[in-house]
PDB file of N, CA and C in Angstrom:
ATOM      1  N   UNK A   1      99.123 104.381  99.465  1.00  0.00           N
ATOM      2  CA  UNK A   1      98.389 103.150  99.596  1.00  0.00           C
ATOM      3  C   UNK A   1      96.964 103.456 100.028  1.00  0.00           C
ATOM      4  N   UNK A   2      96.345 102.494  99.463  1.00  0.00           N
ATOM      5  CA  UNK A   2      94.430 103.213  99.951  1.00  0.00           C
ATOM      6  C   UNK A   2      94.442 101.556  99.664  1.00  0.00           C
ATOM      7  N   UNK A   3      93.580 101.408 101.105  1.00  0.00           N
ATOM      8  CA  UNK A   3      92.774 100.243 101.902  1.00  0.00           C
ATOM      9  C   UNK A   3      91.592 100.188 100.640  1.00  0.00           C
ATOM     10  N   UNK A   4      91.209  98.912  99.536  1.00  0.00           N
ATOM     11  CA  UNK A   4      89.859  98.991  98.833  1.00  0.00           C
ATOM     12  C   UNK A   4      89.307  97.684  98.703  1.00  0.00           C
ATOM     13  N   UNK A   5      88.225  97.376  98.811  1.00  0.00           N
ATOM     14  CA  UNK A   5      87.933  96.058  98.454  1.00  0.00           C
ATOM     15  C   UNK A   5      88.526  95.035  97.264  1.00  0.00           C
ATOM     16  N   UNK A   6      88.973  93.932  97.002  1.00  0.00           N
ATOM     17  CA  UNK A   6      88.954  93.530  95.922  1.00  0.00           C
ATOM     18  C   UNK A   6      88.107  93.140  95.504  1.00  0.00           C
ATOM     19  N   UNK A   7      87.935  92.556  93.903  1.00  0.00           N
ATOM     20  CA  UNK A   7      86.973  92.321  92.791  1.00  0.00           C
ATOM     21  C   UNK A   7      86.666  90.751  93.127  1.00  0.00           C
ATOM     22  N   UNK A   8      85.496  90.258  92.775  1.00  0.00           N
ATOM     23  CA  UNK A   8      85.159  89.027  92.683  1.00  0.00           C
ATOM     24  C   UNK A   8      86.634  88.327  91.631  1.00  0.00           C
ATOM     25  N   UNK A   9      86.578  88.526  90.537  1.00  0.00           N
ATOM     26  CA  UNK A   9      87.818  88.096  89.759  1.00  0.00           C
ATOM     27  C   UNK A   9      89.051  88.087  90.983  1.00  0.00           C
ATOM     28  N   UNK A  10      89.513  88.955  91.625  1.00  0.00           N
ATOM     29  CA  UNK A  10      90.382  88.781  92.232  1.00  0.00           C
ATOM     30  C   UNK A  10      90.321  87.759  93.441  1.00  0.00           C
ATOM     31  N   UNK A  11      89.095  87.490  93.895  1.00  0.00           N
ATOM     32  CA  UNK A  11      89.027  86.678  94.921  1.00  0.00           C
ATOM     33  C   UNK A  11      89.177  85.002  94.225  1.00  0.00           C
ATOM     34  N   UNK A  12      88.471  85.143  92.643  1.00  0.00           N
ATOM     35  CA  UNK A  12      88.033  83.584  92.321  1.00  0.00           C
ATOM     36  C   UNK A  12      89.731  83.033  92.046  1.00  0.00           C
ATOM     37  N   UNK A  13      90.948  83.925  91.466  1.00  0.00           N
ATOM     38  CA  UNK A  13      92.352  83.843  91.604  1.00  0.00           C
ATOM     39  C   UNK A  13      92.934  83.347  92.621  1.00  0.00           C
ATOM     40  N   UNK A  14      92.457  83.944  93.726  1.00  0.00           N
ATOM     41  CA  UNK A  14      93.350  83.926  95.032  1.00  0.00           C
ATOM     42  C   UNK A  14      92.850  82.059  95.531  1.00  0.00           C
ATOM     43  N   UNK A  15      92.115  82.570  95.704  1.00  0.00           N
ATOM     44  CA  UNK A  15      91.098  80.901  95.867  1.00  0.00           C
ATOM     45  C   UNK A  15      91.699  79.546  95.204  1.00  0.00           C
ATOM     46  N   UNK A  16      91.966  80.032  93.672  1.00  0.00           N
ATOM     47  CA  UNK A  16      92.765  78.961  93.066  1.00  0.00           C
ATOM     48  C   UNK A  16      94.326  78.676  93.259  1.00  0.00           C
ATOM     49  N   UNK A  17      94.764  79.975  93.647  1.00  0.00           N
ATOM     50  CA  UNK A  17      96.217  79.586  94.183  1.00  0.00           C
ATOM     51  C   UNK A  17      96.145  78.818  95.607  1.00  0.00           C
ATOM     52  N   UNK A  18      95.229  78.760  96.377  1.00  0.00           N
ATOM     53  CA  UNK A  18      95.433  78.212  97.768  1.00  0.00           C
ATOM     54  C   UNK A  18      95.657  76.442  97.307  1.00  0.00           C
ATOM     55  N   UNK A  19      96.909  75.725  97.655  1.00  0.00           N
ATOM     56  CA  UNK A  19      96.672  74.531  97.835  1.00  0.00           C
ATOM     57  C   UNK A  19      96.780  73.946  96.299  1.00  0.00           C
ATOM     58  N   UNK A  20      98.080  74.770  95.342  1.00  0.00           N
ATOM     59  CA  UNK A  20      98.479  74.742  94.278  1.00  0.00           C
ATOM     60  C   UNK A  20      99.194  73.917  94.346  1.00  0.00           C
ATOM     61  N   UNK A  21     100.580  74.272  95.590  1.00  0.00           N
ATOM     62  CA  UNK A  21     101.851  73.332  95.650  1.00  0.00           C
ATOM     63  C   UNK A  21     102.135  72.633  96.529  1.00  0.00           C
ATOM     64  N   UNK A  22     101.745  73.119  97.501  1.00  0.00           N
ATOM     65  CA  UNK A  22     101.204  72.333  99.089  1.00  0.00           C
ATOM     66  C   UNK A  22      99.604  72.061  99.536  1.00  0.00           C
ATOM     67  N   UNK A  23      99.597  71.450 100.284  1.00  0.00           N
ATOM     68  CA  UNK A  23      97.771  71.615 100.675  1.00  0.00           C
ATOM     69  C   UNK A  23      97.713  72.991 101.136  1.00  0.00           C
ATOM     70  N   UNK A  24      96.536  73.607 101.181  1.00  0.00           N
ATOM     71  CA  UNK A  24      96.152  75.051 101.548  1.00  0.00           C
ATOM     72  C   UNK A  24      94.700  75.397 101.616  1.00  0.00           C
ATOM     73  N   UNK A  25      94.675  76.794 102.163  1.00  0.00           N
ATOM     74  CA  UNK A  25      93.133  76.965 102.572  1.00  0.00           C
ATOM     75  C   UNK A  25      93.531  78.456 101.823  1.00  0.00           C
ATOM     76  N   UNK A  26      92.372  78.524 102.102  1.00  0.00           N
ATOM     77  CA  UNK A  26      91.753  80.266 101.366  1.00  0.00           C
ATOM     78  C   UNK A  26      90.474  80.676 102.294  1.00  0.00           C
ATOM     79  N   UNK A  27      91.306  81.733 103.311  1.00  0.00           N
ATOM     80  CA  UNK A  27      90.480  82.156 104.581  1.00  0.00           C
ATOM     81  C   UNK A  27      89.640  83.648 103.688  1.00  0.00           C
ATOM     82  N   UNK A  28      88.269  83.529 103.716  1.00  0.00           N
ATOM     83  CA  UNK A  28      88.236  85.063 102.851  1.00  0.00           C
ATOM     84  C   UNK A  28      87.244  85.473 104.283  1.00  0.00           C
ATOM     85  N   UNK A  29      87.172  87.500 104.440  1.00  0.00           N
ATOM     86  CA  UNK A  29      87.529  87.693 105.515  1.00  0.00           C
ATOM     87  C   UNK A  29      85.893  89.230 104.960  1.00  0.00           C
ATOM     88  N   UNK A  30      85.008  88.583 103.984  1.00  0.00           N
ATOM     89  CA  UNK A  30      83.835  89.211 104.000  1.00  0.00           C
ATOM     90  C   UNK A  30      82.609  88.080 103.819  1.00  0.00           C
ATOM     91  N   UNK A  31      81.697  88.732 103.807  1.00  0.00           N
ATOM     92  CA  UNK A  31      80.699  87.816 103.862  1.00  0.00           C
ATOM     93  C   UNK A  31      80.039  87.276 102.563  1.00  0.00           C
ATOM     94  N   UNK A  32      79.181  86.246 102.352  1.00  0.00           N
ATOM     95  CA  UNK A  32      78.712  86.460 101.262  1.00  0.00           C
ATOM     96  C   UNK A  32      78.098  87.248 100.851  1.00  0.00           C
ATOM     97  N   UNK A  33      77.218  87.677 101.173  1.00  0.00           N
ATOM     98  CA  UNK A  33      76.213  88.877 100.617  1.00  0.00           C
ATOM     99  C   UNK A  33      76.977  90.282 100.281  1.00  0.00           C
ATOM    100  N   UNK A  34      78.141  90.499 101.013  1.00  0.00           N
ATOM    101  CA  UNK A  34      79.107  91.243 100.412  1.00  0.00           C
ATOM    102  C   UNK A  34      79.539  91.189  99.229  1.00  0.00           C
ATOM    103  N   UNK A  35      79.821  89.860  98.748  1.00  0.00           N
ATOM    104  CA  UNK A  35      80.774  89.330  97.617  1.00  0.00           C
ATOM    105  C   UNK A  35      79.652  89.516  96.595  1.00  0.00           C
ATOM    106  N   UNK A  36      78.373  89.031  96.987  1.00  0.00           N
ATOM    107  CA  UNK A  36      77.266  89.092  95.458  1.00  0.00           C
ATOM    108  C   UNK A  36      76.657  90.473  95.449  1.00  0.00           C
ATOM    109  N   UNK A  37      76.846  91.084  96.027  1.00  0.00           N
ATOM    110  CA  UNK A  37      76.484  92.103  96.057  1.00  0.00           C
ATOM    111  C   UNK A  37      76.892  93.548  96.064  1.00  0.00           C
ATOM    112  N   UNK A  38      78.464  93.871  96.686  1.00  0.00           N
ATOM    113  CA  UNK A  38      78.492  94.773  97.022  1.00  0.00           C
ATOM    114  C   UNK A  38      80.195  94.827  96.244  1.00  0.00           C
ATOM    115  N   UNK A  39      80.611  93.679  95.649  1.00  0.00           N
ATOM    116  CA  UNK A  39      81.944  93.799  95.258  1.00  0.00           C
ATOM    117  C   UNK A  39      82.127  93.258  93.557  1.00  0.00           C
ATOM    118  N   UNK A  40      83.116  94.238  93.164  1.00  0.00           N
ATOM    119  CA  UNK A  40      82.814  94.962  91.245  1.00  0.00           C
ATOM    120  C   UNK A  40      83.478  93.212  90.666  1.00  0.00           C
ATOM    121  N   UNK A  41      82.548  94.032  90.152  1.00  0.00           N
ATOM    122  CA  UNK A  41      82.632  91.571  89.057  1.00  0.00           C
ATOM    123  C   UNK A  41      84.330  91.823  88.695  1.00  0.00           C
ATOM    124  N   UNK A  42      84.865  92.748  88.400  1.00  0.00           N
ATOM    125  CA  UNK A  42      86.802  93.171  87.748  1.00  0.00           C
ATOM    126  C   UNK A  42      87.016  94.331  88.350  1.00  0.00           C
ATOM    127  N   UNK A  43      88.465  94.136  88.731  1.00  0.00           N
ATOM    128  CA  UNK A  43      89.208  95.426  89.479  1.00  0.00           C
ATOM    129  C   UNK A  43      88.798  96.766  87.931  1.00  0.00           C
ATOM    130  N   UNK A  44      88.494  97.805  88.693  1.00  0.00           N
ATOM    131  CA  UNK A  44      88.577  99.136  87.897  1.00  0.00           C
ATOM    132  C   UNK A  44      90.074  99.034  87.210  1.00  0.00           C
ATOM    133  N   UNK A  45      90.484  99.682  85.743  1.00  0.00           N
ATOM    134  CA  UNK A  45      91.741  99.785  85.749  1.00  0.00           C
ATOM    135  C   UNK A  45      92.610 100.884  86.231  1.00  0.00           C
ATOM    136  N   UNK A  46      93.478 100.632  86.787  1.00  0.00           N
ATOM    137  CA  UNK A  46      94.536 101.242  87.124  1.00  0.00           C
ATOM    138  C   UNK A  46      94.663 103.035  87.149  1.00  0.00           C
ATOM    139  N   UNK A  47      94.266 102.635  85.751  1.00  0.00           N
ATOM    140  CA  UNK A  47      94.594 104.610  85.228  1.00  0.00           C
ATOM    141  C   UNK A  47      93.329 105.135  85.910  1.00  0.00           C
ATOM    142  N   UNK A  48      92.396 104.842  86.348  1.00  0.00           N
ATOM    143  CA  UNK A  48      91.167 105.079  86.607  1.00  0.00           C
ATOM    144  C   UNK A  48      91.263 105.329  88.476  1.00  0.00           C
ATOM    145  N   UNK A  49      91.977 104.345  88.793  1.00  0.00           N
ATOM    146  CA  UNK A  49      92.438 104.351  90.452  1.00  0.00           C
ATOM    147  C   UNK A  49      93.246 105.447  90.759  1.00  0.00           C
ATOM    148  N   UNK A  50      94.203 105.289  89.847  1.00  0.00           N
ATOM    149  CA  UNK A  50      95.752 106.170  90.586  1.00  0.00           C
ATOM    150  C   UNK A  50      94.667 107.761  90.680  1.00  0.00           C
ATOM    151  N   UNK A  51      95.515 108.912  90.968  1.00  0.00           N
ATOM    152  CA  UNK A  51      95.428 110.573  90.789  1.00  0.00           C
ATOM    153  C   UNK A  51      96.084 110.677  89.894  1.00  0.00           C
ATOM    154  N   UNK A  52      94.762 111.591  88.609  1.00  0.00           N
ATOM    155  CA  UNK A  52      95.277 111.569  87.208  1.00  0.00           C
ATOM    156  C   UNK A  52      96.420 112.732  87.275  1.00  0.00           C
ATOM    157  N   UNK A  53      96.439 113.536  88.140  1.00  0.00           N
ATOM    158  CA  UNK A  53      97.711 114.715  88.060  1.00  0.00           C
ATOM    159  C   UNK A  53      98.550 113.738  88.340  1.00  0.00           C
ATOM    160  N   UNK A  54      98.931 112.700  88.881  1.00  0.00           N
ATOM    161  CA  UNK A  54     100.005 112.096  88.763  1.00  0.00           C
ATOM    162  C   UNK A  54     100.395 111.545  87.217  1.00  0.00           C
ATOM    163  N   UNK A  55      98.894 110.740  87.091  1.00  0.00           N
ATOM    164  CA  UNK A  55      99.335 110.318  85.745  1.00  0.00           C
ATOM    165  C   UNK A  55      99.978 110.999  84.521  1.00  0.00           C
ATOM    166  N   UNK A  56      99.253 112.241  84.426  1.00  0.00           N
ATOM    167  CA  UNK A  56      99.923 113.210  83.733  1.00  0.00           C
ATOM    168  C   UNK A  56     101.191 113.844  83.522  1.00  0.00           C
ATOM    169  N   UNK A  57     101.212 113.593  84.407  1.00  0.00           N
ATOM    170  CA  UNK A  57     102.801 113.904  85.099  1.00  0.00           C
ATOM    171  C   UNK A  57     104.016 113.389  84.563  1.00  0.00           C
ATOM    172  N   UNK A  58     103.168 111.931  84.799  1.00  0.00           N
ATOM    173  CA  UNK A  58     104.289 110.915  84.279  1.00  0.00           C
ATOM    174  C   UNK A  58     104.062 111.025  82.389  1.00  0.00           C
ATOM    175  N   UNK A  59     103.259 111.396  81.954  1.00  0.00           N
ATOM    176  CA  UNK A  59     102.787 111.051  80.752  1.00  0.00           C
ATOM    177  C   UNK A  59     104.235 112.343  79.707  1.00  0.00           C
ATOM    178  N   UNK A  60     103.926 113.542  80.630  1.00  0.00           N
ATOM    179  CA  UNK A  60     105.126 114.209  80.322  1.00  0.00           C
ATOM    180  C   UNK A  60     106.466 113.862  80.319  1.00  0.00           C
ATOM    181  N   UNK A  61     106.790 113.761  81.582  1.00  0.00           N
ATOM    182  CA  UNK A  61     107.746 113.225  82.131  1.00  0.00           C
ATOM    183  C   UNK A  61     108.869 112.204  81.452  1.00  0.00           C
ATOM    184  N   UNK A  62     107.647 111.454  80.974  1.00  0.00           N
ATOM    185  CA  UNK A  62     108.183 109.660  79.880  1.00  0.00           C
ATOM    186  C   UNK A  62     108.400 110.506  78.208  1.00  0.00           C
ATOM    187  N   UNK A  63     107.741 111.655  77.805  1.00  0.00           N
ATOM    188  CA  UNK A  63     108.090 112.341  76.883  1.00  0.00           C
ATOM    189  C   UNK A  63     107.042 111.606  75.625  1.00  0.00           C
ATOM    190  N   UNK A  64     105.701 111.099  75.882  1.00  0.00           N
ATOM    191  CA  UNK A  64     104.891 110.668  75.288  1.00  0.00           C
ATOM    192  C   UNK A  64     103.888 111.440  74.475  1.00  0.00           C
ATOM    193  N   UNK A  65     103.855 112.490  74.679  1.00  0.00           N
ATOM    194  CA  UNK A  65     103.512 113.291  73.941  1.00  0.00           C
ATOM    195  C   UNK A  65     102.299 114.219  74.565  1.00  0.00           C
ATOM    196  N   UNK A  66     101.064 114.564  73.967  1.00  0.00           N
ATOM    197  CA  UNK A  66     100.516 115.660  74.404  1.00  0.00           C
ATOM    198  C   UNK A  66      99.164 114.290  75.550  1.00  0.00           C
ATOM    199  N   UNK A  67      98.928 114.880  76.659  1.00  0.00           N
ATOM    200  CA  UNK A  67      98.650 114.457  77.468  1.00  0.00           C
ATOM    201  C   UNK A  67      97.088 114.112  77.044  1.00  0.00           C
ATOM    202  N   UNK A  68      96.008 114.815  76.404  1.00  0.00           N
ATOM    203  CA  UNK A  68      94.615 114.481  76.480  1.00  0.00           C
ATOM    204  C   UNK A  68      94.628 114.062  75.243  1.00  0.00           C
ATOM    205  N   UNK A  69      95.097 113.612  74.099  1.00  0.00           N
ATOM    206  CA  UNK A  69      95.062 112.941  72.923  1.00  0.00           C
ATOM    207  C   UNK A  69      95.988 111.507  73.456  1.00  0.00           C
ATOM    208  N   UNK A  70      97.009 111.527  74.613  1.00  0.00           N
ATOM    209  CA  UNK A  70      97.437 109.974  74.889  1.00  0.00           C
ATOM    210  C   UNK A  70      96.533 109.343  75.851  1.00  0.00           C
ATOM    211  N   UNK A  71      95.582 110.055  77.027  1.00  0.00           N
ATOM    212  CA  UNK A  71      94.974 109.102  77.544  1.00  0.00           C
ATOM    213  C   UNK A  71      93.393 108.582  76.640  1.00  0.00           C
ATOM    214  N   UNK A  72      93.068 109.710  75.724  1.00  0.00           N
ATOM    215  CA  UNK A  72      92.221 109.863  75.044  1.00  0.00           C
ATOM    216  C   UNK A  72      91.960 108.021  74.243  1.00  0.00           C
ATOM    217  N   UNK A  73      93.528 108.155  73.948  1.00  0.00           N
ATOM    218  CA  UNK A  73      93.586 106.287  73.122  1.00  0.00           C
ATOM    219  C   UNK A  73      93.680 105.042  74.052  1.00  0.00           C
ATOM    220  N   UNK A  74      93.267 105.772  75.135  1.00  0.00           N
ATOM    221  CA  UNK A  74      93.055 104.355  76.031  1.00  0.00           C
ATOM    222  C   UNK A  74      91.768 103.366  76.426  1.00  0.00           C
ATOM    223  N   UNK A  75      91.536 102.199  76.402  1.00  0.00           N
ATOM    224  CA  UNK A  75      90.612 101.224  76.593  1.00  0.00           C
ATOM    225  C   UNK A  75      89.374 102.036  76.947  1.00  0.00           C
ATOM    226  N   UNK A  76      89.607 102.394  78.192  1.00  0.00           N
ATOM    227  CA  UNK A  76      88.635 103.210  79.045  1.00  0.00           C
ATOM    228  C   UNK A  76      89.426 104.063  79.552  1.00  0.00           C
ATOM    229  N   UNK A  77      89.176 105.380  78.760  1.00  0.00           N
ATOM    230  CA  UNK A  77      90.023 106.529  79.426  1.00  0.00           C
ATOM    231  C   UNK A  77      88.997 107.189  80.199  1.00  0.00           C
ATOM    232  N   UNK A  78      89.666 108.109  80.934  1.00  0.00           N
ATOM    233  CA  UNK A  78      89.061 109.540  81.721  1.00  0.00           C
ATOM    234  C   UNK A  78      88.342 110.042  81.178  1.00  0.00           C
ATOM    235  N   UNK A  79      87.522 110.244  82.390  1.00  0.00           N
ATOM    236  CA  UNK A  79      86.472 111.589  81.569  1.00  0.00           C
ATOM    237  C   UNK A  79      87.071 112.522  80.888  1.00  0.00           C
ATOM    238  N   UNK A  80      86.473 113.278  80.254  1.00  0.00           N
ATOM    239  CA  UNK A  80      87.394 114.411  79.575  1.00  0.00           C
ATOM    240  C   UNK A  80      87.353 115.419  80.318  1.00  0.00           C
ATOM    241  N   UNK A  81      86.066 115.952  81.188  1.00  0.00           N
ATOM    242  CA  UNK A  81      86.404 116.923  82.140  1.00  0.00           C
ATOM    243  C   UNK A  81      87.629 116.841  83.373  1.00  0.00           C
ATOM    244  N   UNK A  82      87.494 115.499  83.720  1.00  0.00           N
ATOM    245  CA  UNK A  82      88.118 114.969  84.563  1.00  0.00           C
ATOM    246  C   UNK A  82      89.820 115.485  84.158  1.00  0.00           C
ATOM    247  N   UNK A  83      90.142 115.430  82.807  1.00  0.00           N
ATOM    248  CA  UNK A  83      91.285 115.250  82.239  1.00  0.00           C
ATOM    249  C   UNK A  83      91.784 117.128  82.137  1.00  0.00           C
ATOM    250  N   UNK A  84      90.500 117.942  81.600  1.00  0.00           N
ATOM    251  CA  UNK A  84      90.456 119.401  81.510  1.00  0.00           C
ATOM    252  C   UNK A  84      91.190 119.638  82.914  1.00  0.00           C
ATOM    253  N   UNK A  85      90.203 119.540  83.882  1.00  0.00           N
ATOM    254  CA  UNK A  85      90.249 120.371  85.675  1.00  0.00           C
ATOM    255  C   UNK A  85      91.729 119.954  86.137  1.00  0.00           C
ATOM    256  N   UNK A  86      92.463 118.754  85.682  1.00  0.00           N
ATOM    257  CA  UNK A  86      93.751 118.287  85.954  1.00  0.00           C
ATOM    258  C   UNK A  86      94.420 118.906  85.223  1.00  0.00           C
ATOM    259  N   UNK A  87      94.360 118.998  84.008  1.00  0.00           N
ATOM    260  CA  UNK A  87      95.382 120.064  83.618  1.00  0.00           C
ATOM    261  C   UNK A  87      95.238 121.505  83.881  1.00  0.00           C
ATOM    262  N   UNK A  88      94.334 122.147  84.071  1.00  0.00           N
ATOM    263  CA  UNK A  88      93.961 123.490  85.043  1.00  0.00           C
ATOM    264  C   UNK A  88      94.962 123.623  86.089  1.00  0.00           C
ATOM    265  N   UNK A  89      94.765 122.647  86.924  1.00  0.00           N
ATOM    266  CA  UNK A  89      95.489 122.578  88.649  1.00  0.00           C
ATOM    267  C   UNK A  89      96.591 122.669  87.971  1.00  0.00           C
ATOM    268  N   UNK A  90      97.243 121.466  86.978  1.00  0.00           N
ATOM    269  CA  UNK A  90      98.774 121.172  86.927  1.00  0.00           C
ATOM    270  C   UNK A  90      99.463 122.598  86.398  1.00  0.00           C
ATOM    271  N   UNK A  91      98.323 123.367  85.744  1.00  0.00           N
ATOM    272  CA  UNK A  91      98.690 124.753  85.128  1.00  0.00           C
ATOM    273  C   UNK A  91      99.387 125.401  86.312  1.00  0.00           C
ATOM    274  N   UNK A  92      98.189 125.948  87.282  1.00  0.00           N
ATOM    275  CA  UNK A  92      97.961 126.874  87.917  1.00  0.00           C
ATOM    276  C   UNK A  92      99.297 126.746  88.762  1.00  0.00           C
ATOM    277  N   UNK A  93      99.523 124.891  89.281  1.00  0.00           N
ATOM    278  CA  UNK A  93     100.168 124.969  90.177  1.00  0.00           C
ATOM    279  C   UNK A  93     102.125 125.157  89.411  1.00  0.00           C
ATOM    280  N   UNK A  94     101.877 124.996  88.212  1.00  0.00           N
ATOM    281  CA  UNK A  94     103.201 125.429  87.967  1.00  0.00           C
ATOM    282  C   UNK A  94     103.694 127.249  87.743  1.00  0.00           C
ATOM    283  N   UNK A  95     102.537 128.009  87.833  1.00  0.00           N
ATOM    284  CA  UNK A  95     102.549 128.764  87.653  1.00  0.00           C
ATOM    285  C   UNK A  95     102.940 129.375  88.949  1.00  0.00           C
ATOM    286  N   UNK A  96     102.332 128.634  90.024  1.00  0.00           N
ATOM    287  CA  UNK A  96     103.042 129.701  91.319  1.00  0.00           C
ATOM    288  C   UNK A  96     103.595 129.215  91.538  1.00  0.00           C
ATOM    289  N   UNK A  97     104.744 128.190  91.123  1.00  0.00           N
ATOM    290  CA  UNK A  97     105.663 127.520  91.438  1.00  0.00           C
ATOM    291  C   UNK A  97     106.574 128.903  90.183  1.00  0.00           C
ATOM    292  N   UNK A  98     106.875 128.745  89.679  1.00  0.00           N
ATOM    293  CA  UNK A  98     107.553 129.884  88.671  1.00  0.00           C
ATOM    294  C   UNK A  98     107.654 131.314  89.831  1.00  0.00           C
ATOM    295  N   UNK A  99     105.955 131.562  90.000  1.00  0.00           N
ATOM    296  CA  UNK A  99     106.194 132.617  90.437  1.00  0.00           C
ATOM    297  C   UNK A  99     107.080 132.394  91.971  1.00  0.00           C
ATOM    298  N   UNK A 100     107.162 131.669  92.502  1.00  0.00           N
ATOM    299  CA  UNK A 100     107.903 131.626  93.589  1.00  0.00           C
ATOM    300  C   UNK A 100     108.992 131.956  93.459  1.00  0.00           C
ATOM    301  N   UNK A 101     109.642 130.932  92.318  1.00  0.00           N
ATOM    302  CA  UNK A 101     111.110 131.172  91.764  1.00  0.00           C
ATOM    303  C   UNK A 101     111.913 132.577  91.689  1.00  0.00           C
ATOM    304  N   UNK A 102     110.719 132.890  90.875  1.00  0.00           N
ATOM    305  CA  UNK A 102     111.199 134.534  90.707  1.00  0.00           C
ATOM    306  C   UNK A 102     111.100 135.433  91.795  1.00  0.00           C
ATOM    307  N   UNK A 103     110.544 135.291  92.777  1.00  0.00           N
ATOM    308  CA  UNK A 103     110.458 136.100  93.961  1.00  0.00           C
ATOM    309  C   UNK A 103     111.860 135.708  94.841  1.00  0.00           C
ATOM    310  N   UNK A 104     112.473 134.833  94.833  1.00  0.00           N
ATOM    311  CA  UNK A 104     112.958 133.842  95.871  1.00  0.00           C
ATOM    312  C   UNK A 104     114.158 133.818  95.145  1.00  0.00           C
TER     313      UNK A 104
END
């Protein structure tokens, strides 16, 4: 879990659910000059938030096929370096994971 601001979109939502089905308020808990200023007009997506070694992970995992040609077809994918240096680590780190095996 990571503490992040939400998006204006997410606030103008929340706002409209207050006082949908019952009367209600919508306490918001920054300032304005925060909101026009300092908070993203739409939440970033998702794939962009999480840790892409996770994503990858799962991308295997689900049996989807080769990992930088599937995020490659996405809306707004990853950088591509971003996508390289993650599969590096995910290399490296299976590699001394092997080598452990065999020692052990």
């Amino acid at each position: 879990m990571v503490e992040d601001w939400v998006s204006q979109a997410n606030t103008r939502q929340r706002k409209g659910r207050a006082g949908r089905v019952n009367p209600g308020f919508c306490f918001c808990l920054y300032t304005q000059h925060r909101y026009k200023n300092l908070m993203r007009p739409y939440q970033v997506p998702e794939m962009l938030r999480m840790p892409l070694e996770e994503l990858c992970l799962q991308i295997k995992s689900l049996s989807l096929g080769y990992i930088k040609p599937f995020l490659m077809r996405a809306i707004k994918p990853p950088q591509e370096e971003a996508i390289a240096s993650t599969l590096s680590v995910i290399y490296v780190v299976d590699m001394i994971f092997l080598i452990y095996i065999y020692i052990f």
